[in-house]
Protein backbone atom coordinates (compact mmCIF):
# COMPACT_ATOMS: atom_id res chain seq x y z
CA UNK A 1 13.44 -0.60 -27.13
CA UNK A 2 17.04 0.89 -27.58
CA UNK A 3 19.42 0.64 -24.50
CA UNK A 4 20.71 4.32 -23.73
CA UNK A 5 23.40 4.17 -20.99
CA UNK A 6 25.93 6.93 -19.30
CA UNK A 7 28.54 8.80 -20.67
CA UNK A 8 31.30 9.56 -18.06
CA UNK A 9 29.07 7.32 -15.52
CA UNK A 10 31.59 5.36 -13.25
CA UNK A 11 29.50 2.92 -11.04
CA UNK A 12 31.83 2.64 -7.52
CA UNK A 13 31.32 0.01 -5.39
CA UNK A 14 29.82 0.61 -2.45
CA UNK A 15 27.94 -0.42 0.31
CA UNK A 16 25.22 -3.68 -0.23
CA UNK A 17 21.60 -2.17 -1.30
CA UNK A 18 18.68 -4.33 -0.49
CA UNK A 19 17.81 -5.89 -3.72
CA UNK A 20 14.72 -5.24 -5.81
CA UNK A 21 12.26 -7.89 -4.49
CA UNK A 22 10.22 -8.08 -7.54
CA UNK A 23 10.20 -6.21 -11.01
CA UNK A 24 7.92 -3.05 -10.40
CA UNK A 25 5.40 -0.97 -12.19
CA UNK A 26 5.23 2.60 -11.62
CA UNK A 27 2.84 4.95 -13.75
CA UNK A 28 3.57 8.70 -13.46
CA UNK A 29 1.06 11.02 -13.85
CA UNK A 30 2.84 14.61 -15.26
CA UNK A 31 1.12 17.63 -14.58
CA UNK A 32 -2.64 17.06 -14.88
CA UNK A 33 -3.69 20.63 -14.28
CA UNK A 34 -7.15 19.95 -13.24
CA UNK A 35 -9.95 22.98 -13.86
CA UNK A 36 -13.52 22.44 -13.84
CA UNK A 37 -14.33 25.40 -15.37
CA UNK A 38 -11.46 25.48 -17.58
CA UNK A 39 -11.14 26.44 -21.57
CA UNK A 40 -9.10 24.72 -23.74
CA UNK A 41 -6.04 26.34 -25.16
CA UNK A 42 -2.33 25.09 -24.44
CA UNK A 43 -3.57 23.50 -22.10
CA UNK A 44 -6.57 21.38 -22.43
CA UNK A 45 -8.27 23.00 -19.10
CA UNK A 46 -11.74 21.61 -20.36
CA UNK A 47 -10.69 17.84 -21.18
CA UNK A 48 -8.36 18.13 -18.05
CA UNK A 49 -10.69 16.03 -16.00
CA UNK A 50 -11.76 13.65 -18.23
CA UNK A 51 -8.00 13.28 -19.20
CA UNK A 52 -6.78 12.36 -15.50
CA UNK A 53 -9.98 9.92 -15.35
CA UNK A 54 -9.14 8.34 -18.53
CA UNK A 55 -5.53 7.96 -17.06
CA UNK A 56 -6.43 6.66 -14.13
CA UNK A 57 -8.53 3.90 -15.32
CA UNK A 58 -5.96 2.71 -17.81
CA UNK A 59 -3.17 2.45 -15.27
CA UNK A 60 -5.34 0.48 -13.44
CA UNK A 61 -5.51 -1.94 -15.90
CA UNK A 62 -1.70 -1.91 -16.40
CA UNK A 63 -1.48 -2.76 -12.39
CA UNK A 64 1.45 -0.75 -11.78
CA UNK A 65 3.41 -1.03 -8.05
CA UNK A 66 3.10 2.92 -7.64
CA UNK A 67 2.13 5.72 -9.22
CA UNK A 68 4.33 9.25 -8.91
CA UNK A 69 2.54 12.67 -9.62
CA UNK A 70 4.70 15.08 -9.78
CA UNK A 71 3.65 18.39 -9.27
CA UNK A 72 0.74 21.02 -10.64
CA UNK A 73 -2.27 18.71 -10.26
CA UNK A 74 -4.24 21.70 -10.56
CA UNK A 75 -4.63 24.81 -12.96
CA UNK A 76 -3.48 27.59 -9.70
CA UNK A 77 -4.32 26.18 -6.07
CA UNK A 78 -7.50 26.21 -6.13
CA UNK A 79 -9.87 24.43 -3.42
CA UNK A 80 -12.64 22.94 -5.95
CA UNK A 81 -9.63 21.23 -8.44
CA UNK A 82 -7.96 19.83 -5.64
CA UNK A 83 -10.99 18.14 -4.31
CA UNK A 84 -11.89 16.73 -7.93
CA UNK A 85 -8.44 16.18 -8.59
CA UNK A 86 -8.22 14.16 -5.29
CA UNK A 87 -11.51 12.52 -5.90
CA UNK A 88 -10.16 10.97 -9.26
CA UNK A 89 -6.76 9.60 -7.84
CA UNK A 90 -8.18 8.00 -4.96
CA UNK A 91 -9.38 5.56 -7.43
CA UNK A 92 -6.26 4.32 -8.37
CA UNK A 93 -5.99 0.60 -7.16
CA UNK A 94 -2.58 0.98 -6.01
CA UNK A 95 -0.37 3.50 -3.75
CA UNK A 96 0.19 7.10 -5.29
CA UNK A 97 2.70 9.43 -4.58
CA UNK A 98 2.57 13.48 -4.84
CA UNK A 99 4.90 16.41 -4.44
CA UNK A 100 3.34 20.08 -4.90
CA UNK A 101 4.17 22.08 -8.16
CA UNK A 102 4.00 26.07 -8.35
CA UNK A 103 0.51 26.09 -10.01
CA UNK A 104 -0.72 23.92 -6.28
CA UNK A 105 -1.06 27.05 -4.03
CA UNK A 106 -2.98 30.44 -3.97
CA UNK A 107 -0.76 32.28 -6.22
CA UNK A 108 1.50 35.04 -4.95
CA UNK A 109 0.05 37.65 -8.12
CA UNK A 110 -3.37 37.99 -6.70
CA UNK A 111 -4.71 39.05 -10.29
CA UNK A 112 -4.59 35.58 -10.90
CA UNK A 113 -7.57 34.17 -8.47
CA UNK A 114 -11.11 34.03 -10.77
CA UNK A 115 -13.99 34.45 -9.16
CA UNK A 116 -16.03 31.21 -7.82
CA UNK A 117 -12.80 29.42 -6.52
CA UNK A 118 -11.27 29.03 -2.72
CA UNK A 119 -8.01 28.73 -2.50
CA UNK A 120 -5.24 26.70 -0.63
CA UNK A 121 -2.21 27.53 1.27
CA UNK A 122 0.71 25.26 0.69
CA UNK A 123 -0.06 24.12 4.29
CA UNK A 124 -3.70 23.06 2.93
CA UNK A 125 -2.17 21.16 -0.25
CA UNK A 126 -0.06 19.10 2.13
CA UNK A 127 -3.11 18.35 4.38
CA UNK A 128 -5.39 17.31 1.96
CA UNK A 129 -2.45 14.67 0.19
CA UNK A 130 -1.21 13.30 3.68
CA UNK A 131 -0.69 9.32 3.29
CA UNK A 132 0.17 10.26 -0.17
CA UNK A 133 3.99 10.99 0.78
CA UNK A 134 3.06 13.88 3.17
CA UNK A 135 2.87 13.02 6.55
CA UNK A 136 1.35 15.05 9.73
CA UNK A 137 4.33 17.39 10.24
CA UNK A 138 3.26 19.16 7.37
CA UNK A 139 6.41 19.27 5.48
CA UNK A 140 7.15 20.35 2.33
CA UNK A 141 9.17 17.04 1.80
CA UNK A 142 9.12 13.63 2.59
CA UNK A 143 10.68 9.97 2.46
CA UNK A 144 8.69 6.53 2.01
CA UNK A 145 9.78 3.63 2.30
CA UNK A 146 7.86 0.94 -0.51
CA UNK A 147 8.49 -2.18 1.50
CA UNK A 148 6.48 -4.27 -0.57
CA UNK A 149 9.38 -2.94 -3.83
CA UNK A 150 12.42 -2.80 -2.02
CA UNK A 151 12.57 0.80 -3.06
CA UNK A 152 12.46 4.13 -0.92
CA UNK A 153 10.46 7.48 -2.71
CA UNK A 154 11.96 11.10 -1.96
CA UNK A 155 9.75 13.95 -2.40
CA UNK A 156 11.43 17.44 -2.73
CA UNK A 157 9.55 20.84 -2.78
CA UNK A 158 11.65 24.08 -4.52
CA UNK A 159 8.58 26.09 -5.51
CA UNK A 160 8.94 30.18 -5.04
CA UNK A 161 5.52 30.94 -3.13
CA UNK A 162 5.77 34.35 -2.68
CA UNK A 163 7.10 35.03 -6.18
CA UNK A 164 5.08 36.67 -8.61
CA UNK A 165 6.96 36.63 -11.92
CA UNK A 166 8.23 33.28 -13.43
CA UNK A 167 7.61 29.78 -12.39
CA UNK A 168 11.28 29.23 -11.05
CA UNK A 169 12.36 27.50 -8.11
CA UNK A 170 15.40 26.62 -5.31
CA UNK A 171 15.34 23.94 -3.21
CA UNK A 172 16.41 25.34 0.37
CA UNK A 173 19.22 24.28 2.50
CA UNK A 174 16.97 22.65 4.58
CA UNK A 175 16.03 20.14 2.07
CA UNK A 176 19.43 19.98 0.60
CA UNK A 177 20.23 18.52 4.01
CA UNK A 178 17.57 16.50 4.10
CA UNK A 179 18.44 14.56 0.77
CA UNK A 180 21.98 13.99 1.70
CA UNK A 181 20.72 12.32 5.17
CA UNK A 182 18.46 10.31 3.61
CA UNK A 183 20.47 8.95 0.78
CA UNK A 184 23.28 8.49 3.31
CA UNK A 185 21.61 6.45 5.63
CA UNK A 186 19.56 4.64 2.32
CA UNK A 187 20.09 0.63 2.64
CA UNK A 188 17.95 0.80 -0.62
CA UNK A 189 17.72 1.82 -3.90
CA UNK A 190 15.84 5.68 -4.06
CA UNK A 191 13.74 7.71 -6.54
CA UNK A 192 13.50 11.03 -5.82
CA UNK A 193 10.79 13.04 -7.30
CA UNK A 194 10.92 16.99 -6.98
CA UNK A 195 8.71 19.01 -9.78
CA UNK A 196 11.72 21.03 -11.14
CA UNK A 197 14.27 19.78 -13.42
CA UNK A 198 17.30 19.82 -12.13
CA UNK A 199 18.87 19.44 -16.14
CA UNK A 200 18.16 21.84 -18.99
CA UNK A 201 16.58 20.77 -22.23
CA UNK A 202 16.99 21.74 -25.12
CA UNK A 203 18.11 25.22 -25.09
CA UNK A 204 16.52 26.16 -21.99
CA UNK A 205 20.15 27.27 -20.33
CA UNK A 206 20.22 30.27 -22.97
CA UNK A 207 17.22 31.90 -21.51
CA UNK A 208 16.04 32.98 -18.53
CA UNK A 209 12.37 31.59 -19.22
CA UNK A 210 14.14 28.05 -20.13
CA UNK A 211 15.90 28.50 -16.80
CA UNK A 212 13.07 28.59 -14.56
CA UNK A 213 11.95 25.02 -15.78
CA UNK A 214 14.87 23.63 -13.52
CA UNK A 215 16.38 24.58 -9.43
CA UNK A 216 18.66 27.69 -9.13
CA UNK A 217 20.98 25.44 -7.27
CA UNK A 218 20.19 22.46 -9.55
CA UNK A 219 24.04 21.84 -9.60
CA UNK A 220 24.09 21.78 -5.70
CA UNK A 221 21.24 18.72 -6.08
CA UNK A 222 23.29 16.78 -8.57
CA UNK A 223 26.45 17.33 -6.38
CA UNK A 224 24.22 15.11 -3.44
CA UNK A 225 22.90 12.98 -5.60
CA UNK A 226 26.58 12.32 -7.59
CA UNK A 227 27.50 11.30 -4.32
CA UNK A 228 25.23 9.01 -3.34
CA UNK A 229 24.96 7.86 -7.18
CA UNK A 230 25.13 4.09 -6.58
CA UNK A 231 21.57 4.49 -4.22
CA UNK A 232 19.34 6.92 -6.98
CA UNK A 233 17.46 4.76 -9.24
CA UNK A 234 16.55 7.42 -10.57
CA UNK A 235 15.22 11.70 -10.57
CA UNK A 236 11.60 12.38 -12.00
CA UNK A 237 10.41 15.90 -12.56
CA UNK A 238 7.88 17.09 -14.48
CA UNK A 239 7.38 21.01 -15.08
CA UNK A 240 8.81 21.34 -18.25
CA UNK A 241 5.56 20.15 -20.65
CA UNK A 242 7.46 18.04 -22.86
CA UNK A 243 7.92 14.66 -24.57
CA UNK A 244 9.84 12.43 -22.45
CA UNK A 245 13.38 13.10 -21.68
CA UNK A 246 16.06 10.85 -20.42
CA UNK A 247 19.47 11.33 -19.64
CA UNK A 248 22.26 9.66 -17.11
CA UNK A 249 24.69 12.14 -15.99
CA UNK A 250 27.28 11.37 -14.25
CA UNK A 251 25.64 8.29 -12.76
CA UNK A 252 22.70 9.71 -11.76
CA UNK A 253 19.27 9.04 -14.02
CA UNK A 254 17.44 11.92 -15.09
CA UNK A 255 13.93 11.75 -16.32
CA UNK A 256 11.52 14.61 -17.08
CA UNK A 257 7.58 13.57 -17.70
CA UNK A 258 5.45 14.99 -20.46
CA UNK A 259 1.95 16.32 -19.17
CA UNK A 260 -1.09 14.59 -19.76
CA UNK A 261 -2.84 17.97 -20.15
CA UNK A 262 -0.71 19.82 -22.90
CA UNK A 263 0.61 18.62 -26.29
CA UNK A 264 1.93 15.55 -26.42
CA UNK A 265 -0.62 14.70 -23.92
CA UNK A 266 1.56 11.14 -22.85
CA UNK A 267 1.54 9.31 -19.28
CA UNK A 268 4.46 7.36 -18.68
CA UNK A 269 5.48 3.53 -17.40
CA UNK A 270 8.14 2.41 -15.77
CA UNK A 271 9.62 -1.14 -15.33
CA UNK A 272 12.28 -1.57 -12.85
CA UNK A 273 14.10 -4.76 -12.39
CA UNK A 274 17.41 -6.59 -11.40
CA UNK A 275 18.75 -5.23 -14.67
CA UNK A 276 17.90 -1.77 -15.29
CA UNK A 277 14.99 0.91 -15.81
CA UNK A 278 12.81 0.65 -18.72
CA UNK A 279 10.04 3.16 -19.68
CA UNK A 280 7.43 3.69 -22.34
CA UNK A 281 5.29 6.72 -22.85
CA UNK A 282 1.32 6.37 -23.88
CA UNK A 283 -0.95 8.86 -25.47
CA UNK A 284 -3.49 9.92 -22.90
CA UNK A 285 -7.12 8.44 -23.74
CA UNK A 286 -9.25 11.79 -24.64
CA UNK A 287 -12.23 12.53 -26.33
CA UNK A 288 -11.52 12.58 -30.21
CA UNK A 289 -9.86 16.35 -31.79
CA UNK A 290 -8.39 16.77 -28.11
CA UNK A 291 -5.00 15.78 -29.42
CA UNK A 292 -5.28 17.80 -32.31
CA UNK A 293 -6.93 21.29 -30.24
CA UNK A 294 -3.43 20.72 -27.75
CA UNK A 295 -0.85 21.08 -31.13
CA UNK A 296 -2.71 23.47 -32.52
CA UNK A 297 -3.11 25.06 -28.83
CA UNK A 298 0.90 24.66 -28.59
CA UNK A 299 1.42 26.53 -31.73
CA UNK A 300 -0.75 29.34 -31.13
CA UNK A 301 0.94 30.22 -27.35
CA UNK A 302 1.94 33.60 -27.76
CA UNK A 303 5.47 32.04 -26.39
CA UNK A 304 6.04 31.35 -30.18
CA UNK A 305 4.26 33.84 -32.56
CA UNK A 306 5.64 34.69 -35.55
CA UNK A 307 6.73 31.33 -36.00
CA UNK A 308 7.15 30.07 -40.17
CA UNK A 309 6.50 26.33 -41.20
CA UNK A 310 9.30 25.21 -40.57
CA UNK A 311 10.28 26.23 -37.52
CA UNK A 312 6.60 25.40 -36.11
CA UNK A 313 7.57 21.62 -37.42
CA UNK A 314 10.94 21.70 -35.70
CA UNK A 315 9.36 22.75 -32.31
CA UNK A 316 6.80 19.61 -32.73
CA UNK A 317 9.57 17.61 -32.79
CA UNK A 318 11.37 19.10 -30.10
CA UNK A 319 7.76 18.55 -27.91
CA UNK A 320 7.24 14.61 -29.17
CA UNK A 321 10.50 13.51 -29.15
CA UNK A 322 9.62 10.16 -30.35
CA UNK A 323 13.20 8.83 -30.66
CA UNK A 324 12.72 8.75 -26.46
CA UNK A 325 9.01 7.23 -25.94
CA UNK A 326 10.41 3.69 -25.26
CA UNK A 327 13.89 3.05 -23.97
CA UNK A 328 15.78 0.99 -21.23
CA UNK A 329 19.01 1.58 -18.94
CA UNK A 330 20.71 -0.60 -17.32
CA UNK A 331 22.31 -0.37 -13.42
């Protein structure tokens, strides 16, 4: 496990945090995209429930603290893969966490609804996952304390519902409030969780397709969290359907959570502690050719025909990322 620390990451001092009681576990789930009637392709629609089951049952082994989910649980808001998805992650032996994605809602291009599915208002989404971050003011967003880790959770919500083109996002002012409150009146040490990036990877900045993986106003987020940088352990998004990626900017931890349903199909644990964050990545437990059918599926997107051989090997490298899967940083 290498170290990777901060460049241009000045640590101020500032006011006392309430230590870390213990060193804590937390599994994070990225992106399960539950179908029950799904096909396999880029992603693995028809392994996706046997993939979150598998998942669950090996973090239970692992005992983590917590477990984060954040965002698209489901394939596109549908009724019947929220109540499976549900059903599998109340088996987890340990508190979860979950903020909505933009596949978690009835989506705004009604073209998209297939027939034999209900489907859920954001409203409905929050309701069904209350004690699970929600709570019943049925926000969008939402703060939890972990009293038992001597941590607090903050779940952020920048999903576009009534837009029909893209999988964007922006987090509204009302939530850009609501982060600087709570990290201003934090007396511990916060992860926030939102299901955007608020970083660009890769080359993502140089199109507008990379953009909408992270916030419009991702550089109003950072600016908050900069701020507050001595209370964020750390950000965890998902979205982006990549190996891990890690990266302190500025003070502030960055992480960004491969999916368990598309190529590299990896779950992710965390170790927090007195001294710093460490993390490992795990191949998701699925039935045997499922790893292969998601590379192959990855390959064959239309978002990269034409590709030759060696530019199809350079983008499975970009996707594993293996020089990331284990790593540690320190406070």
């Amino acid at each position: 496990m290498v170290a990777q620390g901060c460049t241009n990451c000045p640590h101020p001092v500032e006011q006392e945090l309430a230590p870390l009681t213990k060193r804590i576990k937390i599994g994070v789930i990225g992106d399960p995209h539950v179908d029950i009637r799904g096909e396999d392709g880029w992603r693995l629609g028809a392994s996706s429930v046997s993939g979150l089951t598998t998942t669950v049952a090996v973090l239970n082994e692992k005992e983590p603290d917590l477990v984060l989910v954040p965002g698209d649980l489901l394939a596109d808001g549908e009724q019947e893969n929220l109540d499976r998805a549900k059903a599998v992650l109340d088996r987890l032996h340990c508190p979860y966490l979950v903020v909505s994605g933009n596949h978690d809602y009835i989506p705004a291009d009604r073209s998209r609804l297939r027939r034999g599915f209900n489907y859920l208002s954001s409203a409905e989404f929050v309701g069904a996952f209350t004690g699970h971050g929600y709570d019943d003011t049925g926000k969008l967003y939402w703060s939890q304390k972990m009293s038992a880790a001597g941590l607090r959770v903050i779940g952020l919500d920048g999903c576009l519902r009534e837009e029909k083109i893209g999988w964007g996002g922006v987090l509204p002012q009302q939530q850009l409030a609501f982060l600087a409150h709570e990290l201003q009146q934090a007396t511990r040490r916060c992860i926030v969780m939102v299901h955007h990036s608020l970083l660009h990877w890769g080359d993502d900045g140089n199109s507008q397709k990379g953009r909408w993986y992270s916030l419009d106003n991702s550089a109003d987020v950072r600016r908050i969290l900069e701020k507050y940088r001595h209370k964020v352990a750390m950000v965890i998004s998902g979205h982006r359907h990549i190996g891990l990626r890690f990266q302190c900017r500025n003070g502030v931890p960055y992480f960004v959570v491969p999916s368990i349903n598309t190529y590299p199909l990896r779950y992710v644990m965390l170790t927090l502690d007195a001294e710093g964050i460490g993390w490992r990545t795990f191949p998701v437990s699925v039935a045997e050719g499922c790893h292969e059918k998601a590379r192959l599926g990855l390959l064959a997107s239309s978002s990269f025909a034409g590709l030759d051989e060696q530019q199809k090997k350079k983008l499975l490298l970009f996707y594993e990322n293996s020089a990331q899967r284990t790593g540690f940083h320190p406070w």
